[in-house]
PDB file of N, CA and C in Angstrom:
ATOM      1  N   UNK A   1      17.280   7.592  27.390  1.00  0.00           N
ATOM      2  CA  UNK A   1      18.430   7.402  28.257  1.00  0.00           C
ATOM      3  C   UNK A   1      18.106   6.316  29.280  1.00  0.00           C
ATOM      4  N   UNK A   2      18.992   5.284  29.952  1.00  0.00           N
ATOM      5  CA  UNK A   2      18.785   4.362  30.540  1.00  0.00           C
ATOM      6  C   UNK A   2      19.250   4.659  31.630  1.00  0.00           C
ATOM      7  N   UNK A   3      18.678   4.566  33.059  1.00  0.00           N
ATOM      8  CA  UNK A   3      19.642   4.586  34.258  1.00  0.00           C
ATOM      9  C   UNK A   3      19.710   3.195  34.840  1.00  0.00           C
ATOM     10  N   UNK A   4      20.886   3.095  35.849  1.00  0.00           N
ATOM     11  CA  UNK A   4      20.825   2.117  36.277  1.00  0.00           C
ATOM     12  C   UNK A   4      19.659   1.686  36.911  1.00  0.00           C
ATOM     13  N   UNK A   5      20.020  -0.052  36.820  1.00  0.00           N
ATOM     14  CA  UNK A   5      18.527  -0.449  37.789  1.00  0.00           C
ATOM     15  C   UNK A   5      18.919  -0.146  39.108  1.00  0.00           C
ATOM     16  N   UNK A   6      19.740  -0.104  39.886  1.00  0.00           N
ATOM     17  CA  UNK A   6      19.492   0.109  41.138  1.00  0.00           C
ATOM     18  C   UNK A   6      19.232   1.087  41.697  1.00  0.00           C
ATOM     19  N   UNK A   7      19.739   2.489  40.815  1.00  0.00           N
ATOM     20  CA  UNK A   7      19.296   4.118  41.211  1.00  0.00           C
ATOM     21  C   UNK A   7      17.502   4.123  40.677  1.00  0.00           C
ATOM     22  N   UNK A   8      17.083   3.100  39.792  1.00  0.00           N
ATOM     23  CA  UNK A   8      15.944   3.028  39.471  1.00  0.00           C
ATOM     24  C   UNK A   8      15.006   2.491  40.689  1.00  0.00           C
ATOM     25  N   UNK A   9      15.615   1.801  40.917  1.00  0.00           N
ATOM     26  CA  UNK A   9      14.850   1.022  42.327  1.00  0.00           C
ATOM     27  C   UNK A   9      15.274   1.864  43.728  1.00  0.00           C
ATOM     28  N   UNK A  10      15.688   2.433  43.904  1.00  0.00           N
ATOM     29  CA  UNK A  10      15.957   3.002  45.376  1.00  0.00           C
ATOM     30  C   UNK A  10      14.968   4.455  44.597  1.00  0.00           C
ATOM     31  N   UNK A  11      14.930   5.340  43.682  1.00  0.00           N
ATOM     32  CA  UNK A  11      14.122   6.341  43.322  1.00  0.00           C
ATOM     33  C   UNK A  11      12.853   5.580  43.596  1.00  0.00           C
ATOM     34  N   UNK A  12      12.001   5.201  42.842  1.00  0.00           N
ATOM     35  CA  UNK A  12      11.097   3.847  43.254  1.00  0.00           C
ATOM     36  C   UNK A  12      10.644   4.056  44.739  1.00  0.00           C
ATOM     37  N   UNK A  13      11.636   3.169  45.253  1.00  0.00           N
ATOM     38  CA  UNK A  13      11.453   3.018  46.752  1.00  0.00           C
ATOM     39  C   UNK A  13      11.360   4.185  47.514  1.00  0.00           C
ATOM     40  N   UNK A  14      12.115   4.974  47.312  1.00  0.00           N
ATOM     41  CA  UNK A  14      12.047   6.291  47.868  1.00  0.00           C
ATOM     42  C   UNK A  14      10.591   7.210  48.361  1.00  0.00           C
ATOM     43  N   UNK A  15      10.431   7.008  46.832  1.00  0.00           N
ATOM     44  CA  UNK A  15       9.160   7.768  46.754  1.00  0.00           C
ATOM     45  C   UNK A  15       7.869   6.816  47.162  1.00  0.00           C
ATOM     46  N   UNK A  16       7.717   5.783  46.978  1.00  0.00           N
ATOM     47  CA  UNK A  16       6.621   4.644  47.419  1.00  0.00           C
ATOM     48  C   UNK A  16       7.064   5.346  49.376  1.00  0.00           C
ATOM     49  N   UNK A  17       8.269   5.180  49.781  1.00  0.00           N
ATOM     50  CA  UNK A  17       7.990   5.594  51.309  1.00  0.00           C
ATOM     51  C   UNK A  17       7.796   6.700  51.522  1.00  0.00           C
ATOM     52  N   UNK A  18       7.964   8.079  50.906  1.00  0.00           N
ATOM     53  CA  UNK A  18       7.787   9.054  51.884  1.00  0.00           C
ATOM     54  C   UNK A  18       6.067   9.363  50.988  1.00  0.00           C
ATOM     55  N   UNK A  19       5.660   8.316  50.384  1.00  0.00           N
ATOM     56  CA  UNK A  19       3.769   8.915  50.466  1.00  0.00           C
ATOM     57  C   UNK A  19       3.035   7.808  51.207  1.00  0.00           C
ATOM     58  N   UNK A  20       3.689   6.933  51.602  1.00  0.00           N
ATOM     59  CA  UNK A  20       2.748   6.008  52.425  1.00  0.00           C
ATOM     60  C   UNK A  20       2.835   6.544  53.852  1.00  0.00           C
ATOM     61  N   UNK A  21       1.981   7.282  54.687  1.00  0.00           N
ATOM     62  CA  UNK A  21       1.035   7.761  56.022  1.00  0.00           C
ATOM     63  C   UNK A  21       1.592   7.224  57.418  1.00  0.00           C
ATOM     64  N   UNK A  22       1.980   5.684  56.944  1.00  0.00           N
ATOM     65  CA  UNK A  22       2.166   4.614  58.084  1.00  0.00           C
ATOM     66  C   UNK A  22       3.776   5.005  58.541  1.00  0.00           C
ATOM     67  N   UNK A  23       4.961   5.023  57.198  1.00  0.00           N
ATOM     68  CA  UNK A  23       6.184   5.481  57.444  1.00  0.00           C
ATOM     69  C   UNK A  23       6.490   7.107  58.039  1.00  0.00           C
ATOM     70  N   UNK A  24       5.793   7.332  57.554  1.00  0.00           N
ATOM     71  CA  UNK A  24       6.171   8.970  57.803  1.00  0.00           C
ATOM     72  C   UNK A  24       5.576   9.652  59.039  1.00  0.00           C
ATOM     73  N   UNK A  25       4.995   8.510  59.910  1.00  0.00           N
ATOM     74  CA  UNK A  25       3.982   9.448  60.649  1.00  0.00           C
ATOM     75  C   UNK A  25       5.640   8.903  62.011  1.00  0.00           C
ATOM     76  N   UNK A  26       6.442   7.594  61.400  1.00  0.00           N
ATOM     77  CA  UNK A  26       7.566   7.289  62.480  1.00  0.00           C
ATOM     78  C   UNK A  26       8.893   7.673  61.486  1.00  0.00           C
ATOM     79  N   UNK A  27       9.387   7.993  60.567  1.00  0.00           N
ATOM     80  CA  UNK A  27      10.034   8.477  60.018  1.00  0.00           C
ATOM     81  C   UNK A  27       9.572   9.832  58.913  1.00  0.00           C
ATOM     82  N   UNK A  28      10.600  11.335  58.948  1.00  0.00           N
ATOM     83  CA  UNK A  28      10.301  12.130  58.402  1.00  0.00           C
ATOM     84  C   UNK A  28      11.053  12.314  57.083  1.00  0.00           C
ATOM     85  N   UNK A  29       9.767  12.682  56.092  1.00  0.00           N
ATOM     86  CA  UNK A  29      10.449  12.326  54.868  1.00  0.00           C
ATOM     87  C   UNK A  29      11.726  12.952  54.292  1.00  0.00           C
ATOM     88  N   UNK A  30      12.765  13.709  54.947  1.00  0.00           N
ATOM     89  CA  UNK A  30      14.124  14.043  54.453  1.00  0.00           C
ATOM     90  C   UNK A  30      14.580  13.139  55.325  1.00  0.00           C
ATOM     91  N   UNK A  31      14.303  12.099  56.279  1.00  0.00           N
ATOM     92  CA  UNK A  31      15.344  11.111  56.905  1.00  0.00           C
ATOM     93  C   UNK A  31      15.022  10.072  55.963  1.00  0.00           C
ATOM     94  N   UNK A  32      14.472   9.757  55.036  1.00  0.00           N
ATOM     95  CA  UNK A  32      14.557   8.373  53.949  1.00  0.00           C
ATOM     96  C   UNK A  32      15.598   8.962  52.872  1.00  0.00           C
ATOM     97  N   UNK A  33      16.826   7.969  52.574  1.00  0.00           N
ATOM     98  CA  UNK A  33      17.442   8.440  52.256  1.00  0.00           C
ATOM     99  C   UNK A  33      18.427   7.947  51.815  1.00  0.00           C
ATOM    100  N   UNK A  34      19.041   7.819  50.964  1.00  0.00           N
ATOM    101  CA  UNK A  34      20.611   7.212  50.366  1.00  0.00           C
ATOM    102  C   UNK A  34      21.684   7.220  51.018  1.00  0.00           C
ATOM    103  N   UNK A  35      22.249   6.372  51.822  1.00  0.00           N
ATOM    104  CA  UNK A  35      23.490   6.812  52.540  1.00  0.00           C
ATOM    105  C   UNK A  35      24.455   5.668  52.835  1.00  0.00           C
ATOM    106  N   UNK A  36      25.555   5.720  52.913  1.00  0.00           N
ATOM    107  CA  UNK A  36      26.575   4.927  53.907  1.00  0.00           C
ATOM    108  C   UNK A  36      26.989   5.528  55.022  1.00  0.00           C
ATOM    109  N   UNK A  37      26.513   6.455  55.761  1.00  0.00           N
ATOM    110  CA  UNK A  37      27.445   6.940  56.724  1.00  0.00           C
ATOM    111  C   UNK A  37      26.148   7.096  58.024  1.00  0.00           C
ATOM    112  N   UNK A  38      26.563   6.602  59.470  1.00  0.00           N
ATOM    113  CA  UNK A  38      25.779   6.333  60.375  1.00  0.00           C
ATOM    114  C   UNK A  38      25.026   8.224  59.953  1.00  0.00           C
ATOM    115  N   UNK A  39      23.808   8.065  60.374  1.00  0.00           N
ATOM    116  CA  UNK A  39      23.190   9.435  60.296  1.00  0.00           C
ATOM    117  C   UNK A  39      23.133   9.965  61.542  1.00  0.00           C
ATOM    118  N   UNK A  40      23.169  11.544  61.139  1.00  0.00           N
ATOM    119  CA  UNK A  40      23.329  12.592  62.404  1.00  0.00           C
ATOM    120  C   UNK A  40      21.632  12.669  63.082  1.00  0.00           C
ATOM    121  N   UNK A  41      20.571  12.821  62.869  1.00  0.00           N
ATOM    122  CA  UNK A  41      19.500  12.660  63.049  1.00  0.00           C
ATOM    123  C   UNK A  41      18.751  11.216  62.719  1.00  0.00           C
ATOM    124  N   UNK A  42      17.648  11.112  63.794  1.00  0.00           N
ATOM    125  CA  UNK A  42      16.703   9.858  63.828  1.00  0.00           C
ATOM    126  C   UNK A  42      15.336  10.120  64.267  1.00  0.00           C
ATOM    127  N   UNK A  43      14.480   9.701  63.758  1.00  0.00           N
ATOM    128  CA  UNK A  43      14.776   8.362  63.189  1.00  0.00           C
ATOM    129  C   UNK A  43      15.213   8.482  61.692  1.00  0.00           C
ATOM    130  N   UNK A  44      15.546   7.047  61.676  1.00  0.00           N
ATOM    131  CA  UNK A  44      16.065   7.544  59.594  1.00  0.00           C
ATOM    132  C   UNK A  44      15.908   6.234  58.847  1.00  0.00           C
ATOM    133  N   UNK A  45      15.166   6.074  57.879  1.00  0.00           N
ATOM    134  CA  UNK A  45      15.476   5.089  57.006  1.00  0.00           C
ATOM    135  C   UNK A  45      17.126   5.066  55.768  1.00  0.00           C
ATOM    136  N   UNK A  46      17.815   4.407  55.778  1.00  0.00           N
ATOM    137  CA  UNK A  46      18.933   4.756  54.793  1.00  0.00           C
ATOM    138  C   UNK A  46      19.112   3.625  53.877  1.00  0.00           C
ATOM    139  N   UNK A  47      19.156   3.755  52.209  1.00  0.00           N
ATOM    140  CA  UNK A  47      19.352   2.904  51.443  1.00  0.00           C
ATOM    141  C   UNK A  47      20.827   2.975  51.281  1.00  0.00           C
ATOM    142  N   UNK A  48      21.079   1.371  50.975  1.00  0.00           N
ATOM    143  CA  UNK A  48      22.846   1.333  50.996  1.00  0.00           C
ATOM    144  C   UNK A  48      22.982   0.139  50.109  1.00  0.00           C
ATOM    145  N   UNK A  49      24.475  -0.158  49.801  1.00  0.00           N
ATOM    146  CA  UNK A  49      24.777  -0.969  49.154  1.00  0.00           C
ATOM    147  C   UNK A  49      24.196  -1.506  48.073  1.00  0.00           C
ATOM    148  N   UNK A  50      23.408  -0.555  46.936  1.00  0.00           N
ATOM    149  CA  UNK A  50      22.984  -1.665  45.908  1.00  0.00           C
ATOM    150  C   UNK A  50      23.433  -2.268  44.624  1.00  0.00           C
ATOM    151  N   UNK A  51      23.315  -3.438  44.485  1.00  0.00           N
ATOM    152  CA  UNK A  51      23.552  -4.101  43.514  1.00  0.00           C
ATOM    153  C   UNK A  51      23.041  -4.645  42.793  1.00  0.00           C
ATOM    154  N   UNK A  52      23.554  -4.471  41.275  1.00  0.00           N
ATOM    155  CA  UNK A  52      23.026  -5.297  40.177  1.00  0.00           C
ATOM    156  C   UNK A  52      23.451  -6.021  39.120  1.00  0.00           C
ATOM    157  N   UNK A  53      22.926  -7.191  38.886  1.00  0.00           N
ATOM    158  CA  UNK A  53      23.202  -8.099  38.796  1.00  0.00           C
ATOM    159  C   UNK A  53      22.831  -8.695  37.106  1.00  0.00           C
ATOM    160  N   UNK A  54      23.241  -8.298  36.361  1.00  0.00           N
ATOM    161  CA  UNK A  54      23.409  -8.775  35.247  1.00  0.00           C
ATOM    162  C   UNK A  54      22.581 -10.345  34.465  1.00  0.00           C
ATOM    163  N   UNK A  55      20.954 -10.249  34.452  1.00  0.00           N
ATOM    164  CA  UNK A  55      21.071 -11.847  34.095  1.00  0.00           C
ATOM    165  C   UNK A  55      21.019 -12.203  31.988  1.00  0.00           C
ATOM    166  N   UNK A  56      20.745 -11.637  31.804  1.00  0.00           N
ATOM    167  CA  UNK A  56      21.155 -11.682  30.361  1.00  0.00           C
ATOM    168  C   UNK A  56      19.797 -11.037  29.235  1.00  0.00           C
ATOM    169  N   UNK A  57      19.352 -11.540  28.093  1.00  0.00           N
ATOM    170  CA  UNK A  57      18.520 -11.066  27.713  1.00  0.00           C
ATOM    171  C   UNK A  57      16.936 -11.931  27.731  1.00  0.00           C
ATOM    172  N   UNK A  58      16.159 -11.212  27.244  1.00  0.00           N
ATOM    173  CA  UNK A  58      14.612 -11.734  27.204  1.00  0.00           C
ATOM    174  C   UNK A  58      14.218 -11.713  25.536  1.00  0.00           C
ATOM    175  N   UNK A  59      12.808 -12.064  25.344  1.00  0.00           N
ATOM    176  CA  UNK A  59      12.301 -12.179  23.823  1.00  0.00           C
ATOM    177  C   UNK A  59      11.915 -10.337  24.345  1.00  0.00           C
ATOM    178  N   UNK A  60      12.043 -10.039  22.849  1.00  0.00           N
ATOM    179  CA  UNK A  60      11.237  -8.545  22.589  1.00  0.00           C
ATOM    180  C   UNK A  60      12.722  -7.173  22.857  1.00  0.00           C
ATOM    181  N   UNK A  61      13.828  -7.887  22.956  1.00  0.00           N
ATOM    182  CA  UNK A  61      15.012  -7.239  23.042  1.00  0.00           C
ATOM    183  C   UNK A  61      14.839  -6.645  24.647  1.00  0.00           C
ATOM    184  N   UNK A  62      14.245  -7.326  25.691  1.00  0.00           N
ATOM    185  CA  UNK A  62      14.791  -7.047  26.874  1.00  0.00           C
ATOM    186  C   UNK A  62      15.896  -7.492  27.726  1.00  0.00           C
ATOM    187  N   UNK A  63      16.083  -6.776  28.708  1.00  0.00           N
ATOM    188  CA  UNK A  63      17.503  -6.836  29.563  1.00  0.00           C
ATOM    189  C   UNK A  63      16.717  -7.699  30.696  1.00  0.00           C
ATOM    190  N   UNK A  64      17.393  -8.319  31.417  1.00  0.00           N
ATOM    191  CA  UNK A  64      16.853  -8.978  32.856  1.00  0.00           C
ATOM    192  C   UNK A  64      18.134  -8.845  33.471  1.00  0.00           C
ATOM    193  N   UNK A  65      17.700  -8.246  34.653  1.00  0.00           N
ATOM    194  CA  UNK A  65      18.461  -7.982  36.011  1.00  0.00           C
ATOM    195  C   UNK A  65      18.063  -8.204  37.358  1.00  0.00           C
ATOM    196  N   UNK A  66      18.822  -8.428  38.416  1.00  0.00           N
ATOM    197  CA  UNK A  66      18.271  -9.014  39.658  1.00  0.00           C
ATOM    198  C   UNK A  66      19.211  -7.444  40.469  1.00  0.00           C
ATOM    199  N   UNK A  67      18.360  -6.562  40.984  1.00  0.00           N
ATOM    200  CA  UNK A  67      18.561  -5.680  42.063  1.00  0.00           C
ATOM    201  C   UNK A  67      18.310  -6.185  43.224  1.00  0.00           C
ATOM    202  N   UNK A  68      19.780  -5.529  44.440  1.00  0.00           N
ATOM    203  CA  UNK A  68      19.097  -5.853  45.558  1.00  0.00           C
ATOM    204  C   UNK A  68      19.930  -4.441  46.324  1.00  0.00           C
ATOM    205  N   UNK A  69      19.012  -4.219  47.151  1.00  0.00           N
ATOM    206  CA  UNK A  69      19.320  -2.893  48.031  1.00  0.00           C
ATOM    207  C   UNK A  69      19.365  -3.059  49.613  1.00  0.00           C
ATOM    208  N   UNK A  70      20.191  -2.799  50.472  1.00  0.00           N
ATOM    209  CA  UNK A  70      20.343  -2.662  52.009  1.00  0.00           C
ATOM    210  C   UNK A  70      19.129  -1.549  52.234  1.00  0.00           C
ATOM    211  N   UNK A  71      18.274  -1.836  53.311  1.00  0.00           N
ATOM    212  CA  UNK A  71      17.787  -1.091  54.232  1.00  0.00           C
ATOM    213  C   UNK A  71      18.147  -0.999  55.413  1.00  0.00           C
ATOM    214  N   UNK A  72      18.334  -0.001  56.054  1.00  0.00           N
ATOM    215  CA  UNK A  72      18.987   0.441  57.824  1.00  0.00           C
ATOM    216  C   UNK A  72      17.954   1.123  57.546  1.00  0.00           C
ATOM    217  N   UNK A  73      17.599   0.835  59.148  1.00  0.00           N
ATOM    218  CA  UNK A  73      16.881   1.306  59.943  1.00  0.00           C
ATOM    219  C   UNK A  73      17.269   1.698  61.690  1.00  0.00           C
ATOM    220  N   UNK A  74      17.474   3.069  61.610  1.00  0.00           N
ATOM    221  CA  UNK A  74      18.146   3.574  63.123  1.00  0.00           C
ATOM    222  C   UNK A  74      16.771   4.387  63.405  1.00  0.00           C
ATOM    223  N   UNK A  75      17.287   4.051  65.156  1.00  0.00           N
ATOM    224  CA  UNK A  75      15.653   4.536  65.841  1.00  0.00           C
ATOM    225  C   UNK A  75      16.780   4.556  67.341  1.00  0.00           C
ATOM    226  N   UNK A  76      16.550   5.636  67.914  1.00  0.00           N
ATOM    227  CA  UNK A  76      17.129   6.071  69.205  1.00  0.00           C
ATOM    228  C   UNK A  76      16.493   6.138  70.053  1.00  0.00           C
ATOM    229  N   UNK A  77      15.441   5.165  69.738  1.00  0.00           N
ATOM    230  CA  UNK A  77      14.196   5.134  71.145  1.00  0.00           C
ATOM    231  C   UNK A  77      13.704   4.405  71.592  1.00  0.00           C
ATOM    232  N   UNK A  78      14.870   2.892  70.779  1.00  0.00           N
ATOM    233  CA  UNK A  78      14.239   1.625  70.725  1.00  0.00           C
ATOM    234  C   UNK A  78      14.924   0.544  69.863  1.00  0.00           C
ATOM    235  N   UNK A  79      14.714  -0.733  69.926  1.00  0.00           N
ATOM    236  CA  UNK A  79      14.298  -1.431  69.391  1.00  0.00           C
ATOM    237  C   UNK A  79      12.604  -1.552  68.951  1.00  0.00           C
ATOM    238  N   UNK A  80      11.875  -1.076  69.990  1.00  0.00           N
ATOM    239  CA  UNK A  80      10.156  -1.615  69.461  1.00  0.00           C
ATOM    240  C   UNK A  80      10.269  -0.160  68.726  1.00  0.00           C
ATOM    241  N   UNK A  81      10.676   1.313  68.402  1.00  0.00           N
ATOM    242  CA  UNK A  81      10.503   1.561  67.373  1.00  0.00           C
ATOM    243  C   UNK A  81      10.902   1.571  65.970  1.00  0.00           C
ATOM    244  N   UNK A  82      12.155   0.545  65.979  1.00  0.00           N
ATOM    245  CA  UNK A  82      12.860   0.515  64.809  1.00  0.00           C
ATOM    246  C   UNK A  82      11.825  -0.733  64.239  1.00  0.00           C
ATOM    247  N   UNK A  83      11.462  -1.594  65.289  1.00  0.00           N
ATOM    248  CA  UNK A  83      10.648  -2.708  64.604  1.00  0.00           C
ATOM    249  C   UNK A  83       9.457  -2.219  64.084  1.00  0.00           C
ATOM    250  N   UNK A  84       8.734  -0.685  64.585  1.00  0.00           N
ATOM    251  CA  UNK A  84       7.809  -0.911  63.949  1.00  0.00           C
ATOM    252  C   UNK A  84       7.950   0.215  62.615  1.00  0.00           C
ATOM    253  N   UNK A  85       9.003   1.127  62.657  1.00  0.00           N
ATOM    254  CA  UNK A  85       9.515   1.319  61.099  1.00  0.00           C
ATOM    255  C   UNK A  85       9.757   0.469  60.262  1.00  0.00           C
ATOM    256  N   UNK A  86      10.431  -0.788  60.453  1.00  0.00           N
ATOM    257  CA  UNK A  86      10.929  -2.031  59.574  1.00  0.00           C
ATOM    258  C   UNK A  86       9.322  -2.471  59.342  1.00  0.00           C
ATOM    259  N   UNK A  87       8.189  -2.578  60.219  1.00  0.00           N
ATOM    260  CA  UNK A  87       6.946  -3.208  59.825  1.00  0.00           C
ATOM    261  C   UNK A  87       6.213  -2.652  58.797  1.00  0.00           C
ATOM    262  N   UNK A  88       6.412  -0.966  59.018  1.00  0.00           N
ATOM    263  CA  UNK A  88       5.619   0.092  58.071  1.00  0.00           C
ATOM    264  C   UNK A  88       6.619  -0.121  56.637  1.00  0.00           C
ATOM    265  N   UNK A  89       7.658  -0.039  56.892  1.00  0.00           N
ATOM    266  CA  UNK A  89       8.465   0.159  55.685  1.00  0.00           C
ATOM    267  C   UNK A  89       7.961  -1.425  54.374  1.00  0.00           C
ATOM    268  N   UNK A  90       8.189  -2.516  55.501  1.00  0.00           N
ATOM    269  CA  UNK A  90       7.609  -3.441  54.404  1.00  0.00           C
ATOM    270  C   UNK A  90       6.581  -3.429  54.285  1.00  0.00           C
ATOM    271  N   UNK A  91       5.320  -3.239  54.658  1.00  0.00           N
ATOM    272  CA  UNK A  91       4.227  -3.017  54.551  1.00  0.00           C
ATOM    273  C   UNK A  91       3.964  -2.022  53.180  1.00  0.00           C
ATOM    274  N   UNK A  92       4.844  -1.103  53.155  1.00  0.00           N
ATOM    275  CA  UNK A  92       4.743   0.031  51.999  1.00  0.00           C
ATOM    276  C   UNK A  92       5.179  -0.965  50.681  1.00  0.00           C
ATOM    277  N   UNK A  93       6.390  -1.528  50.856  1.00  0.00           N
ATOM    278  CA  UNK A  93       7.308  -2.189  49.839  1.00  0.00           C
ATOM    279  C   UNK A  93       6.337  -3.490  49.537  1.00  0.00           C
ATOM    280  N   UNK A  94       5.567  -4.299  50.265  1.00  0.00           N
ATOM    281  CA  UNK A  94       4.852  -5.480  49.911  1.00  0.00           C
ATOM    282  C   UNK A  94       3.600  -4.549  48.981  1.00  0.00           C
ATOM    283  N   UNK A  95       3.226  -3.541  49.234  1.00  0.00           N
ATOM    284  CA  UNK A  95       2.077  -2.823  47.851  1.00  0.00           C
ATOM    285  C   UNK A  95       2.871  -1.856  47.218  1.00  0.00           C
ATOM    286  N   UNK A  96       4.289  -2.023  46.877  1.00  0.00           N
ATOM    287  CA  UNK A  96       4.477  -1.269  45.727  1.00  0.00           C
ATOM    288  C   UNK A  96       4.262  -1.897  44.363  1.00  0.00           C
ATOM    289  N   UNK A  97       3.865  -0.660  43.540  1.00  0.00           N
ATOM    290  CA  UNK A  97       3.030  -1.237  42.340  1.00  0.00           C
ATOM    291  C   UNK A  97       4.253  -2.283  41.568  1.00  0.00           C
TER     292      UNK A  97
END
């Protein structure tokens, strides 16, 4: 069965953040999370808007696609702590496998 790439990539992402130490010690892992709607609790990471993008085929009968996903990041205690969730968060995402 095939799922989409973008529920593929936010599952992915999901899970790469709530085991990396650095995110979770400033976000708790039921606030990472799929959403469009401002969240009732913070801090919170929320994935939104993703899209994908159709680029055609490869040799060996593969598909090529270009995903891209919104990250929000709300922090009620700051700007310097939303910046340093946005630092941990890419930090996680620059070593995902």
């Amino acid at each position: 069965m095939m799922i989409e790439p973008s529920v593929s990539l936010q599952t992915a992402l999901r899970a790469t953040l709530i085991s990396d130490p650095a995110v979770t010690a400033l976000v708790q892992p039921e606030r990472i999370r799929s959403g469009s709607t401002r969240p009732d609790r913070f801090a919170c990471v929320m994935m939104g808007h993703a899209q994908t993008q159709y680029l055609g085929r490869a040799s060996g009968d593969q598909h090529l696609a270009r995903v891209t996903l919104d990250l929000h990041v709300w922090a009620i205690e700051g700007a310097d702590t939303a910046k340093a969730i946005g630092f941990a968060v890419s930090r996680a995402v620059i070593a995902m496998p």
